[in-house]
C-alpha atoms as a PDB file:
ATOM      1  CA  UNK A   1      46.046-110.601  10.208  1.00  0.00           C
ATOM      2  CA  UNK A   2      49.022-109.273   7.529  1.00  0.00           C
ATOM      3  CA  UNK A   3      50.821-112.415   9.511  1.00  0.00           C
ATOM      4  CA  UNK A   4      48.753-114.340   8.168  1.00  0.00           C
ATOM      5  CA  UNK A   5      48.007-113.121   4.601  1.00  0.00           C
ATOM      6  CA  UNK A   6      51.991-112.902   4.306  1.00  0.00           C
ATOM      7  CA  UNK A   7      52.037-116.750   5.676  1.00  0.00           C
ATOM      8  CA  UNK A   8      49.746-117.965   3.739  1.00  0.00           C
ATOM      9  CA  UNK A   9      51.038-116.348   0.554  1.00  0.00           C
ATOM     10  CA  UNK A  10      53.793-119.020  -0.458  1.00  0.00           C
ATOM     11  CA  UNK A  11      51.534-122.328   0.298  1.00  0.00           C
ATOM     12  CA  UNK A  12      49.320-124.165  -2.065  1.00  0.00           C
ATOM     13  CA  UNK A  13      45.798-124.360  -1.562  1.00  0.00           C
ATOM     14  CA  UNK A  14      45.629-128.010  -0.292  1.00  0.00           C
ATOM     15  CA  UNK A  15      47.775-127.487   2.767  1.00  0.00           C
ATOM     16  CA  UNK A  16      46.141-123.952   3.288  1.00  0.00           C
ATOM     17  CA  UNK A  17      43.176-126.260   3.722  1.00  0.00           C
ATOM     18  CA  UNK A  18      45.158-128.552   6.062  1.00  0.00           C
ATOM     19  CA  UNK A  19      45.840-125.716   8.464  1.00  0.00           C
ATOM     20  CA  UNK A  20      42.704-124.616   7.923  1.00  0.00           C
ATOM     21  CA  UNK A  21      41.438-127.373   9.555  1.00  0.00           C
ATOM     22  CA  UNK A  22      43.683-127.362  12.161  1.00  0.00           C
ATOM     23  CA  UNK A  23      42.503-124.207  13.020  1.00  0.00           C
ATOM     24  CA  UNK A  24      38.861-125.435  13.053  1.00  0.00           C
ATOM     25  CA  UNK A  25      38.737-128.196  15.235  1.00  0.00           C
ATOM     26  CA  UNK A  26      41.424-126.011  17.696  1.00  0.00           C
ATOM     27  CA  UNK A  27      38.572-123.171  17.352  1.00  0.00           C
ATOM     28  CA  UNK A  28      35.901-125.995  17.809  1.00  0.00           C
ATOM     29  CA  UNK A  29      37.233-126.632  21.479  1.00  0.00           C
ATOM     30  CA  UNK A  30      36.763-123.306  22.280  1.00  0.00           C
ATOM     31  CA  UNK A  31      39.128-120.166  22.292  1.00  0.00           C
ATOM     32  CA  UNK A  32      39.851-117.603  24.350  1.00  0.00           C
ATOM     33  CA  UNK A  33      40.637-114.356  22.218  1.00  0.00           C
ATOM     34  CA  UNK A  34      42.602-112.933  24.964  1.00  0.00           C
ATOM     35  CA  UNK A  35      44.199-116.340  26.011  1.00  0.00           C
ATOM     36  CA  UNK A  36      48.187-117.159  25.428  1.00  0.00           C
ATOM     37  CA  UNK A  37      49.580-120.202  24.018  1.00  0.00           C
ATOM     38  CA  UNK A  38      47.671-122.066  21.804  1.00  0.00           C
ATOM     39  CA  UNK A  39      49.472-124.741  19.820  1.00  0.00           C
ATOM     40  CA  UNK A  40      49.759-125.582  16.498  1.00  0.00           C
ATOM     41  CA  UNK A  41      51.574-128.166  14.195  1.00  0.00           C
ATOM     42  CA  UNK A  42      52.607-125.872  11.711  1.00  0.00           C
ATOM     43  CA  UNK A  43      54.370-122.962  13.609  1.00  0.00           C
ATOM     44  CA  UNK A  44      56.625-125.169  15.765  1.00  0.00           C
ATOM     45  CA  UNK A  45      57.986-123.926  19.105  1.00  0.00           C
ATOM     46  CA  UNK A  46      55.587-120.590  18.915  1.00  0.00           C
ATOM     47  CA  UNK A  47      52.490-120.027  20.925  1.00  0.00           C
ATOM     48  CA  UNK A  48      49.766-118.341  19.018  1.00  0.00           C
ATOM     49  CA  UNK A  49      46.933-115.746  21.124  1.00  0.00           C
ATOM     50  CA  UNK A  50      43.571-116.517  20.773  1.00  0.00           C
ATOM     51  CA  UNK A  51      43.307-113.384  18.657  1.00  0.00           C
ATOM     52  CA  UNK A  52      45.889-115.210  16.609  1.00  0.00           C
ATOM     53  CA  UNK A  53      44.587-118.231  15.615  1.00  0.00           C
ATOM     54  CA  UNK A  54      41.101-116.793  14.581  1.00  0.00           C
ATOM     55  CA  UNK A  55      42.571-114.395  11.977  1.00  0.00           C
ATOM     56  CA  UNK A  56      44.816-117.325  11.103  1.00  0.00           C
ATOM     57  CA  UNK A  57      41.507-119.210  10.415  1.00  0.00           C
ATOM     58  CA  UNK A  58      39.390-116.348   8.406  1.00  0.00           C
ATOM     59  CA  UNK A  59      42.351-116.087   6.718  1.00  0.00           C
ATOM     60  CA  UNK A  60      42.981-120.003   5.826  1.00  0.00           C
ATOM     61  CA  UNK A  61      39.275-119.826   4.715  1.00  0.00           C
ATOM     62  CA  UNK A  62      39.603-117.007   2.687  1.00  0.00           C
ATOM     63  CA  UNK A  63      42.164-117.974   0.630  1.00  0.00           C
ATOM     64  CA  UNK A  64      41.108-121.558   0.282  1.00  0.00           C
ATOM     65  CA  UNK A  65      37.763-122.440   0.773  1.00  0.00           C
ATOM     66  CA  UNK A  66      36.044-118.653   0.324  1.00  0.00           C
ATOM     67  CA  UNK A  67      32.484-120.038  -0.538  1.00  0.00           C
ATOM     68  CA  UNK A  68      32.677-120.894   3.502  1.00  0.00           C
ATOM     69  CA  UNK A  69      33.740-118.252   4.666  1.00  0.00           C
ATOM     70  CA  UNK A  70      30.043-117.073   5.704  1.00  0.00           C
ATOM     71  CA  UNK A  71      29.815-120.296   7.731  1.00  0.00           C
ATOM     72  CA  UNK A  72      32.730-118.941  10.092  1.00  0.00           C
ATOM     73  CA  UNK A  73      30.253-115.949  10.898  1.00  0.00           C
ATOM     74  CA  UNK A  74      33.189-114.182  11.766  1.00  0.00           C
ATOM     75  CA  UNK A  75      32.790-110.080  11.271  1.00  0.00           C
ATOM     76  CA  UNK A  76      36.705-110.099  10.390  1.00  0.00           C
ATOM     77  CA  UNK A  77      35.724-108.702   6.266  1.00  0.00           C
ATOM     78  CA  UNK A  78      36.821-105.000   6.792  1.00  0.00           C
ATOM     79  CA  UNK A  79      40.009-106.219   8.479  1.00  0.00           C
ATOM     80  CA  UNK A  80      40.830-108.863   6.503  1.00  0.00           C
ATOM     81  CA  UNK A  81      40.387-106.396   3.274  1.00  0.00           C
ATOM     82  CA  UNK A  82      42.390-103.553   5.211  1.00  0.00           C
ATOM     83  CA  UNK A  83      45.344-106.316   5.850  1.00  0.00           C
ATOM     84  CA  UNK A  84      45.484-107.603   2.451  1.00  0.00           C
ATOM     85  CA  UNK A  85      46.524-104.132   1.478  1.00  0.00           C
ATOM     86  CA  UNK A  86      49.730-104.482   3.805  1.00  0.00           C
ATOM     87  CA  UNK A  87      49.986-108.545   3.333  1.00  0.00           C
ATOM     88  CA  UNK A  88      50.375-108.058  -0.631  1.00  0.00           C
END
């Protein structure tokens, strides 16, 4: 999750919310957590883990759109708040 606070750190909000999308309709298709290899546009040539891409999207939410954040119904807040301590 730091990966991802420290990533998201230099972009503006609209193309957090881009990837943030992304990262939903990837999510919508289903994820494995433990699963290899997942693609996305804006990390070329890398594979992300399941476990990857779902604190990529609490984190895209957070940082964007944090009045949906409840909607992910994702129990990532005491990580997410423990990694923004490193990610700052």
């Amino acid at each position: 999750m730091v990966d991802a606070i420290k990533f998201f750190k230099k972009l503006d909000d609209p193309r957090i919310q881009e990837i943030a999308m992304e990262l939903a309709l990837l999510v919508n298709t289903g994820i494995d957590p433990n699963k290899q290899g997942y693609k996305v546009s804006f990390q070329k040539g890398k594979g992300f883990s399941g476990h990857k891409v779902l604190a990529y999207l609490y984190v895209s939410i957070a940082n964007s759109l944090p009045n949906l954040l409840a909607e992910l119904k994702m129990p990532f807040e005491k990580e997410y708040n423990f990694a923004k301590e490193f990610g700052t």
